[in-house]
N, C-alpha and C. Protein backbone atom coordinates (compact mmCIF):
# COMPACT_ATOMS: atom_id res chain seq x y z
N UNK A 1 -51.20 3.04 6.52
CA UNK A 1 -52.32 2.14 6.44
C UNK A 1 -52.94 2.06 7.83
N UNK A 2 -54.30 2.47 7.77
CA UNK A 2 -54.94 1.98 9.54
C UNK A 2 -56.13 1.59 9.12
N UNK A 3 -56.48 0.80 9.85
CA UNK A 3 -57.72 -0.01 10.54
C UNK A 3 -58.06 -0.06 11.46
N UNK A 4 -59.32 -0.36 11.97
CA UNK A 4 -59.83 -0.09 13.19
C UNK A 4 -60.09 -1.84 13.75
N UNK A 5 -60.11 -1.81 15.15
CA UNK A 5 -60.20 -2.72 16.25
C UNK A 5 -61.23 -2.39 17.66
N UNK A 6 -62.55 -2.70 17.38
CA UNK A 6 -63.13 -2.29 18.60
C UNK A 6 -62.89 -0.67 18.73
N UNK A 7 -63.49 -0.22 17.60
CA UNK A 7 -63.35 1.24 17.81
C UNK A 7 -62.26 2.16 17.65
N UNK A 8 -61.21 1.08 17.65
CA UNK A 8 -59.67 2.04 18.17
C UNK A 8 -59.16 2.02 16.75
N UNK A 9 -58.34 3.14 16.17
CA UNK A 9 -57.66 3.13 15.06
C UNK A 9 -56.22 2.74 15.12
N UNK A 10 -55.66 1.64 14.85
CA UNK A 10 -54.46 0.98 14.55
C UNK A 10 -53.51 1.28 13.14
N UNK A 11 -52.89 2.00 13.31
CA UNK A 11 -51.81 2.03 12.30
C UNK A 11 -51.01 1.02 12.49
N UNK A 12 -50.50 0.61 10.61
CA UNK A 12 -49.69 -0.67 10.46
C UNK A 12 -48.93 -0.24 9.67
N UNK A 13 -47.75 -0.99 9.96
CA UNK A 13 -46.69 -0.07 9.45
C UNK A 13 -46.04 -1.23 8.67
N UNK A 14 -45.58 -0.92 7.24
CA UNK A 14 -44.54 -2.04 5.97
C UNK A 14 -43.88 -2.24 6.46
N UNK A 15 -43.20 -3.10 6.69
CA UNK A 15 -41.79 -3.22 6.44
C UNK A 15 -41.65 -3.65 5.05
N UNK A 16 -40.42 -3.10 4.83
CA UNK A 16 -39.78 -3.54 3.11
C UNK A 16 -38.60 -3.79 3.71
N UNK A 17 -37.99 -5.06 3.10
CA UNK A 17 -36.75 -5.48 3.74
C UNK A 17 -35.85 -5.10 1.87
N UNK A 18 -34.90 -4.02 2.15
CA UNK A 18 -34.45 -3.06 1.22
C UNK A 18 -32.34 -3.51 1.53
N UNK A 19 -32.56 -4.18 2.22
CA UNK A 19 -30.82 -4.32 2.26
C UNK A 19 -30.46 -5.00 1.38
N UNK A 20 -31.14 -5.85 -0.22
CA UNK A 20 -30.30 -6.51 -1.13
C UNK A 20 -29.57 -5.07 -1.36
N UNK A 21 -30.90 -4.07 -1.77
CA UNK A 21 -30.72 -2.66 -2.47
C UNK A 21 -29.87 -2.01 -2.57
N UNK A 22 -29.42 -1.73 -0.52
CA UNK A 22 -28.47 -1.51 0.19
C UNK A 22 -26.86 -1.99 -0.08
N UNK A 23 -26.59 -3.09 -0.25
CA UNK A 23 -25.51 -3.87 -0.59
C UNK A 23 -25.45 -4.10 -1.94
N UNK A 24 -26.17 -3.35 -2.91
CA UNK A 24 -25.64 -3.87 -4.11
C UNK A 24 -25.56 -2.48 -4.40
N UNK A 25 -25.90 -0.99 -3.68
CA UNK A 25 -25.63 0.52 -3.85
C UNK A 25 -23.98 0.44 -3.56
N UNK A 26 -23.80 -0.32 -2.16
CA UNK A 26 -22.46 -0.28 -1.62
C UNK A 26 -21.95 -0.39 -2.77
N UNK A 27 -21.81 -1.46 -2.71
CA UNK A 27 -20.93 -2.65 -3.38
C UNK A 27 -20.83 -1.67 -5.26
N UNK A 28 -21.67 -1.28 -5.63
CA UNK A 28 -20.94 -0.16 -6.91
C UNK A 28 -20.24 1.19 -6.45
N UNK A 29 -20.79 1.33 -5.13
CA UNK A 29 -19.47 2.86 -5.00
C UNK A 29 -18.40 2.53 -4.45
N UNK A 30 -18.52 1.28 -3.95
CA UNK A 30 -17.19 0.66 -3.69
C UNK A 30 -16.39 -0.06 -4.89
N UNK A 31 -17.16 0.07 -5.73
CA UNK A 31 -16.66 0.19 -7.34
C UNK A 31 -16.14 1.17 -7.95
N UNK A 32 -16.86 2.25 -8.07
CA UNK A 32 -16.14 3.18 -8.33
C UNK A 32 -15.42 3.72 -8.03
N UNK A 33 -15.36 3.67 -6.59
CA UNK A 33 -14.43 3.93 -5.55
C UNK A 33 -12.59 3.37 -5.77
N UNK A 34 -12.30 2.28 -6.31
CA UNK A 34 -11.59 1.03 -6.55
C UNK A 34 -11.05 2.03 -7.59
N UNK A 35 -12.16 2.00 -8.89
CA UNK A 35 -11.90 2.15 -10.30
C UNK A 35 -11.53 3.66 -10.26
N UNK A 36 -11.51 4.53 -8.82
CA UNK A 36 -10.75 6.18 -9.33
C UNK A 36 -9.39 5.88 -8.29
N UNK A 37 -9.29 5.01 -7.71
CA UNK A 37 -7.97 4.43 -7.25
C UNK A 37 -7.44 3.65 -7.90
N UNK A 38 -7.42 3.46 -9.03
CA UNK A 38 -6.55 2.73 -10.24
C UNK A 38 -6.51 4.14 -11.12
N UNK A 39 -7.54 4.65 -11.29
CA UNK A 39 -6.41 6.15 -12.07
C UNK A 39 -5.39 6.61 -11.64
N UNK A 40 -5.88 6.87 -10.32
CA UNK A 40 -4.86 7.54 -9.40
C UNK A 40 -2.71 7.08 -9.05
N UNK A 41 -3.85 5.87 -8.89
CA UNK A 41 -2.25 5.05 -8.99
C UNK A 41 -1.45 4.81 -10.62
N UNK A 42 -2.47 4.98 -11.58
CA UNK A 42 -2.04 4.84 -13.07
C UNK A 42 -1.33 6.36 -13.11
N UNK A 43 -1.77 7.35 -12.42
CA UNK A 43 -1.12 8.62 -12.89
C UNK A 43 0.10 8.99 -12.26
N UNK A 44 0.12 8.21 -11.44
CA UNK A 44 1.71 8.13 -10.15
C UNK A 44 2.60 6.83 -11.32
N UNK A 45 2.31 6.25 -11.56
CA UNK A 45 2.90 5.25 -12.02
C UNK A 45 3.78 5.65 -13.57
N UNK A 46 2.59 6.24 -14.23
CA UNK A 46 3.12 7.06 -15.52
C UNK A 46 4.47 7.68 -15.85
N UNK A 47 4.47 8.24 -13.93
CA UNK A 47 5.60 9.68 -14.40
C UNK A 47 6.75 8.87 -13.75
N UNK A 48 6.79 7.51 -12.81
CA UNK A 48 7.81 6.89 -12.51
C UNK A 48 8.12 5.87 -13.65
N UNK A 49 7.58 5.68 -14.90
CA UNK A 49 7.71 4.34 -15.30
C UNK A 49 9.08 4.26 -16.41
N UNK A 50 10.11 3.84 -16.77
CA UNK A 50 10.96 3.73 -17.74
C UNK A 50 9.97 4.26 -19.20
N UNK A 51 10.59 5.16 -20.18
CA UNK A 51 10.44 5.00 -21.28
C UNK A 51 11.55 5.13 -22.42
N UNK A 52 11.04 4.11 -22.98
CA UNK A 52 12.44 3.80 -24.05
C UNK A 52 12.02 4.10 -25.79
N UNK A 53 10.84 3.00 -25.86
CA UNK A 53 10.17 2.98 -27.28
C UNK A 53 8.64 3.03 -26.61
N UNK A 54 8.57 3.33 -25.68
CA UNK A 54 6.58 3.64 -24.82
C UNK A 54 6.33 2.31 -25.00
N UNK A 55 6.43 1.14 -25.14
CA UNK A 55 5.89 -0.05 -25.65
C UNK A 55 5.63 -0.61 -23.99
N UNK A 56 6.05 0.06 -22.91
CA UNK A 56 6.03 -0.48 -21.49
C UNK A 56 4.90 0.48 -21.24
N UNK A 57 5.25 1.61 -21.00
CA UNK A 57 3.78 2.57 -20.84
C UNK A 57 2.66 2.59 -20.95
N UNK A 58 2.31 2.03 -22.70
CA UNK A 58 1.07 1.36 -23.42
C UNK A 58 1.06 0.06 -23.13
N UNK A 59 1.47 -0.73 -22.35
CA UNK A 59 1.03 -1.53 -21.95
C UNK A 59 0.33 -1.95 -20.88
N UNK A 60 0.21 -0.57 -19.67
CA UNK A 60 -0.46 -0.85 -18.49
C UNK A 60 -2.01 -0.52 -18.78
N UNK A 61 -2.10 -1.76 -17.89
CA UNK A 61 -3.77 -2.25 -17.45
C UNK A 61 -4.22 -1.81 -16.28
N UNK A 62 -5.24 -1.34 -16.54
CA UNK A 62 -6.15 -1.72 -14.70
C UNK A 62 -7.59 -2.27 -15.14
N UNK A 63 -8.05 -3.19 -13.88
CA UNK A 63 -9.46 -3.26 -14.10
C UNK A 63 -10.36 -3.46 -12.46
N UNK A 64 -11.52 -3.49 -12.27
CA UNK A 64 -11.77 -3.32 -10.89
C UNK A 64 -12.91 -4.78 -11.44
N UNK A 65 -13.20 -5.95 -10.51
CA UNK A 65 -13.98 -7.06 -10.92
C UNK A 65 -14.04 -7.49 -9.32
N UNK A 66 -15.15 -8.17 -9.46
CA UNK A 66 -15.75 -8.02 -7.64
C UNK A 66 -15.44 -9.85 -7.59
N UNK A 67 -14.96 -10.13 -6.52
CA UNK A 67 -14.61 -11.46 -6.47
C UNK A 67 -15.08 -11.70 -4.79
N UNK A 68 -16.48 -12.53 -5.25
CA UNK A 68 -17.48 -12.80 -4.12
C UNK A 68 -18.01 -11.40 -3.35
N UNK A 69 -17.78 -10.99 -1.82
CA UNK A 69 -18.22 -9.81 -1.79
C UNK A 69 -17.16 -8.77 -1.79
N UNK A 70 -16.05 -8.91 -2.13
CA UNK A 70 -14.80 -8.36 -2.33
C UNK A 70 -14.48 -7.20 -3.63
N UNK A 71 -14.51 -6.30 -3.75
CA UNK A 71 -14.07 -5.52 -4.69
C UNK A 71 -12.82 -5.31 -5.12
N UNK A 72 -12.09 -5.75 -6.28
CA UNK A 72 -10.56 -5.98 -6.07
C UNK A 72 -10.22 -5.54 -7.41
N UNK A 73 -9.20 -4.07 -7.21
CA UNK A 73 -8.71 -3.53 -8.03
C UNK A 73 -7.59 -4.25 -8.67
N UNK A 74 -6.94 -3.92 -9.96
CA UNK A 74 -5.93 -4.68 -10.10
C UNK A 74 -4.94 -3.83 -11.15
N UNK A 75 -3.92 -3.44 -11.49
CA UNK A 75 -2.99 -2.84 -12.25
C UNK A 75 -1.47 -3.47 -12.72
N UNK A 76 -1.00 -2.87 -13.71
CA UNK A 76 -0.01 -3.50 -14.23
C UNK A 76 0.24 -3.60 -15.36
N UNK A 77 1.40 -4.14 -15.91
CA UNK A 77 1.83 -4.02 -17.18
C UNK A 77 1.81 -5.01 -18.09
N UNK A 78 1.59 -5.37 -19.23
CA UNK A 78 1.61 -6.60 -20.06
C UNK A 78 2.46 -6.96 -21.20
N UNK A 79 3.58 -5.52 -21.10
CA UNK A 79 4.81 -5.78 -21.80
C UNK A 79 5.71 -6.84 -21.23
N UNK A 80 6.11 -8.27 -22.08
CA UNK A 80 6.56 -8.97 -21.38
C UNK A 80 8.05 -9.17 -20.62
N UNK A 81 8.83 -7.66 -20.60
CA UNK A 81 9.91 -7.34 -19.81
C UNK A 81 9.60 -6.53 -18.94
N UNK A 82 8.36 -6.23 -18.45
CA UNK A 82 8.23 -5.62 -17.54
C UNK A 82 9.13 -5.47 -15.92
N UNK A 83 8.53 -7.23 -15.78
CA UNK A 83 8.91 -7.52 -14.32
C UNK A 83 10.46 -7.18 -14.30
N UNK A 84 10.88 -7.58 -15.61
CA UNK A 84 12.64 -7.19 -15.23
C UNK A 84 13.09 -5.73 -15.38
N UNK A 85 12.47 -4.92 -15.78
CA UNK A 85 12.23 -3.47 -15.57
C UNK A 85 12.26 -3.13 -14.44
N UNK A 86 10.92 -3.31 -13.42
CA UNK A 86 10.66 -2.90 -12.34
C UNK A 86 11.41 -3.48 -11.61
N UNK A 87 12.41 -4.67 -11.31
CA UNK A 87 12.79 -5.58 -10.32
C UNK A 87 14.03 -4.63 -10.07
N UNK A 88 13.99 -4.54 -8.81
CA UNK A 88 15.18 -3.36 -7.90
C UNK A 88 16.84 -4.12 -8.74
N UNK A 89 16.65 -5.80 -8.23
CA UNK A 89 17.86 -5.71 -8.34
C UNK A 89 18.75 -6.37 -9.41
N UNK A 90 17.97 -5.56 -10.65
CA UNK A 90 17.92 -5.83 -11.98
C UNK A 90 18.69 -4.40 -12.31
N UNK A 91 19.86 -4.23 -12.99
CA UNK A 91 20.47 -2.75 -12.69
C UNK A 91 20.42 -2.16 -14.15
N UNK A 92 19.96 -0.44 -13.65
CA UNK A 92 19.62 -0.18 -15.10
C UNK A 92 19.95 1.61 -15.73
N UNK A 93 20.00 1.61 -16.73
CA UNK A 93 20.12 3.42 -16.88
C UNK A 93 19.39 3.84 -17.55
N UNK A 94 17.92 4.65 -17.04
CA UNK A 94 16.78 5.34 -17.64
C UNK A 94 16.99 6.39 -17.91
N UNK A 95 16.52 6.76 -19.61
CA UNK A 95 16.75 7.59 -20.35
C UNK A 95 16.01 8.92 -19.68
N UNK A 96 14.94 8.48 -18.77
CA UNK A 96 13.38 9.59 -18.44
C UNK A 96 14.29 10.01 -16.83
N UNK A 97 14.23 11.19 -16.90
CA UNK A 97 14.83 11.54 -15.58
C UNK A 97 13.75 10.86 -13.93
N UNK A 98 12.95 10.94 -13.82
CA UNK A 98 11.68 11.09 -13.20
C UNK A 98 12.01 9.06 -13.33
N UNK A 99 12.16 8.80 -14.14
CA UNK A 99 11.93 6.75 -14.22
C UNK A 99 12.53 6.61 -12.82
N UNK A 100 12.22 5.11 -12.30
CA UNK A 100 13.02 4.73 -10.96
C UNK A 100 12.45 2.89 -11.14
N UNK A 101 12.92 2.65 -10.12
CA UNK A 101 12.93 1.22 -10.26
C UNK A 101 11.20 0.72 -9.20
N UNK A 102 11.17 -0.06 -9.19
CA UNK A 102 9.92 -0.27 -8.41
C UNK A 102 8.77 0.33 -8.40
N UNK A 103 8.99 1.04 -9.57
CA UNK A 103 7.94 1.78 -10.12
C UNK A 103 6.27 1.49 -10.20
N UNK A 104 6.01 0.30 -9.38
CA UNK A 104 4.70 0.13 -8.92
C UNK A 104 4.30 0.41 -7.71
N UNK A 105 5.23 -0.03 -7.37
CA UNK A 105 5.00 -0.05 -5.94
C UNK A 105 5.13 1.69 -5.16
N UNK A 106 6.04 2.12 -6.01
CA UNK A 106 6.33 3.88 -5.45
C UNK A 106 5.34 4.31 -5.73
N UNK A 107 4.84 4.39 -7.03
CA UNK A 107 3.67 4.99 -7.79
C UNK A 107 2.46 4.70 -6.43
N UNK A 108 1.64 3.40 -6.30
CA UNK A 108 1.15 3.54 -5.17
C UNK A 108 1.44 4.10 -3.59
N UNK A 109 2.40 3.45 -3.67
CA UNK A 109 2.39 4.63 -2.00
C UNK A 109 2.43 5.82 -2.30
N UNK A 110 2.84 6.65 -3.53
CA UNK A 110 2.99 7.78 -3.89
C UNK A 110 1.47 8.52 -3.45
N UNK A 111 0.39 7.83 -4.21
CA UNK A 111 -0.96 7.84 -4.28
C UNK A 111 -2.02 7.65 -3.12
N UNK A 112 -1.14 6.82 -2.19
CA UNK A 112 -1.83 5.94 -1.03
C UNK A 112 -2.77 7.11 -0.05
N UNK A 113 -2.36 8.34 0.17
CA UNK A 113 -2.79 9.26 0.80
C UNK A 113 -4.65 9.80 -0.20
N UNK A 114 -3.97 9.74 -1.20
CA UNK A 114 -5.06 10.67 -1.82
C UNK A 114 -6.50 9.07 -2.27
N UNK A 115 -5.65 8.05 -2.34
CA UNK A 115 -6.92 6.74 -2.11
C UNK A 115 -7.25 6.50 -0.79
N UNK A 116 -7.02 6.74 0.06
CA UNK A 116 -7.43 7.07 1.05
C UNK A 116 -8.72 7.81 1.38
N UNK A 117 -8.94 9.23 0.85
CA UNK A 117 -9.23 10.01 0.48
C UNK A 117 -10.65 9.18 -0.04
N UNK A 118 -10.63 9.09 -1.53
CA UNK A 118 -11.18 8.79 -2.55
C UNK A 118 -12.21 7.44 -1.90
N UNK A 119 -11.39 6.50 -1.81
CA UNK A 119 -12.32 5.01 -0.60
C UNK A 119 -13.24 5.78 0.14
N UNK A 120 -12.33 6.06 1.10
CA UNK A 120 -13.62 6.57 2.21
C UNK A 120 -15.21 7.78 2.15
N UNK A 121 -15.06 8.40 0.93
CA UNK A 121 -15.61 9.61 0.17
C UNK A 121 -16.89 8.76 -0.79
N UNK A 122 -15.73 7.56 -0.91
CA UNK A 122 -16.98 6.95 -2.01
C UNK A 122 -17.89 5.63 -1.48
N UNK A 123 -17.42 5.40 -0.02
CA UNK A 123 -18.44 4.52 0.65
C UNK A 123 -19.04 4.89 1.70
N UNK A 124 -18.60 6.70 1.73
CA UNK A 124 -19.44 7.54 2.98
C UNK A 124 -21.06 7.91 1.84
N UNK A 125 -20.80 8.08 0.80
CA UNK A 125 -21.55 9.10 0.34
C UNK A 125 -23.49 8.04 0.23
């Protein structure tokens, strides 16, 4: 856009103030971002988890839900013997060679390298 002033041609320049735009682009690839780090950790978790009758297996959840400006993944099981499943010092003999105890927590650090990965990939891009 220009106009003139006493002869002289003045360019004027928009501003568009575009950072809601900005922070609400983030804020979904930092969504998706979340939501392929709950596969990730769901697929580490799978091959550590007890199976007896699968009724523990089919029971894990994940979901990714933004709490204020926070993006917060979440996983886990909703069979209600879970916790005594996973609890170390709850003693036990799994039928699945690969099962282990703490099986959430391994499963993620198992994963922790490759979300790593995945986070930073999906709030560079």
């Amino acid at each position: 856009m220009a106009s003139s002033y006493n002869g002289k041609t003045i360019n004027r320049v928009r501003v568009e103030n575009r950072l809601p735009q900005f922070i609400t682009q983030t804020q979904q690839r930092a969504a998706r971002g979340v939501a392929q780090a709950m596969v990730l950790i769901g697929s580490e978790t799978s091959v550590l988890t007890p199976i007896d009758t699968s009724n523990l297996i089919n029971s894990r959840y994940s979901q990714v839900s933004r709490d204020g400006t926070r993006i917060v993944g979440e996983t886990g099981y909703t069979a209600e013997y879970a916790a005594a499943v996973n609890d170390p010092d709850n003693p036990q003999n799994f039928r699945r060679a690969s099962a282990t105890k703490d099986f959430l927590v391994k499963g993620a650090e198992n994963a922790e390298p490759l979300i790593r990965k995945v986070l930073s990939g999906a709030i560079r891009t």
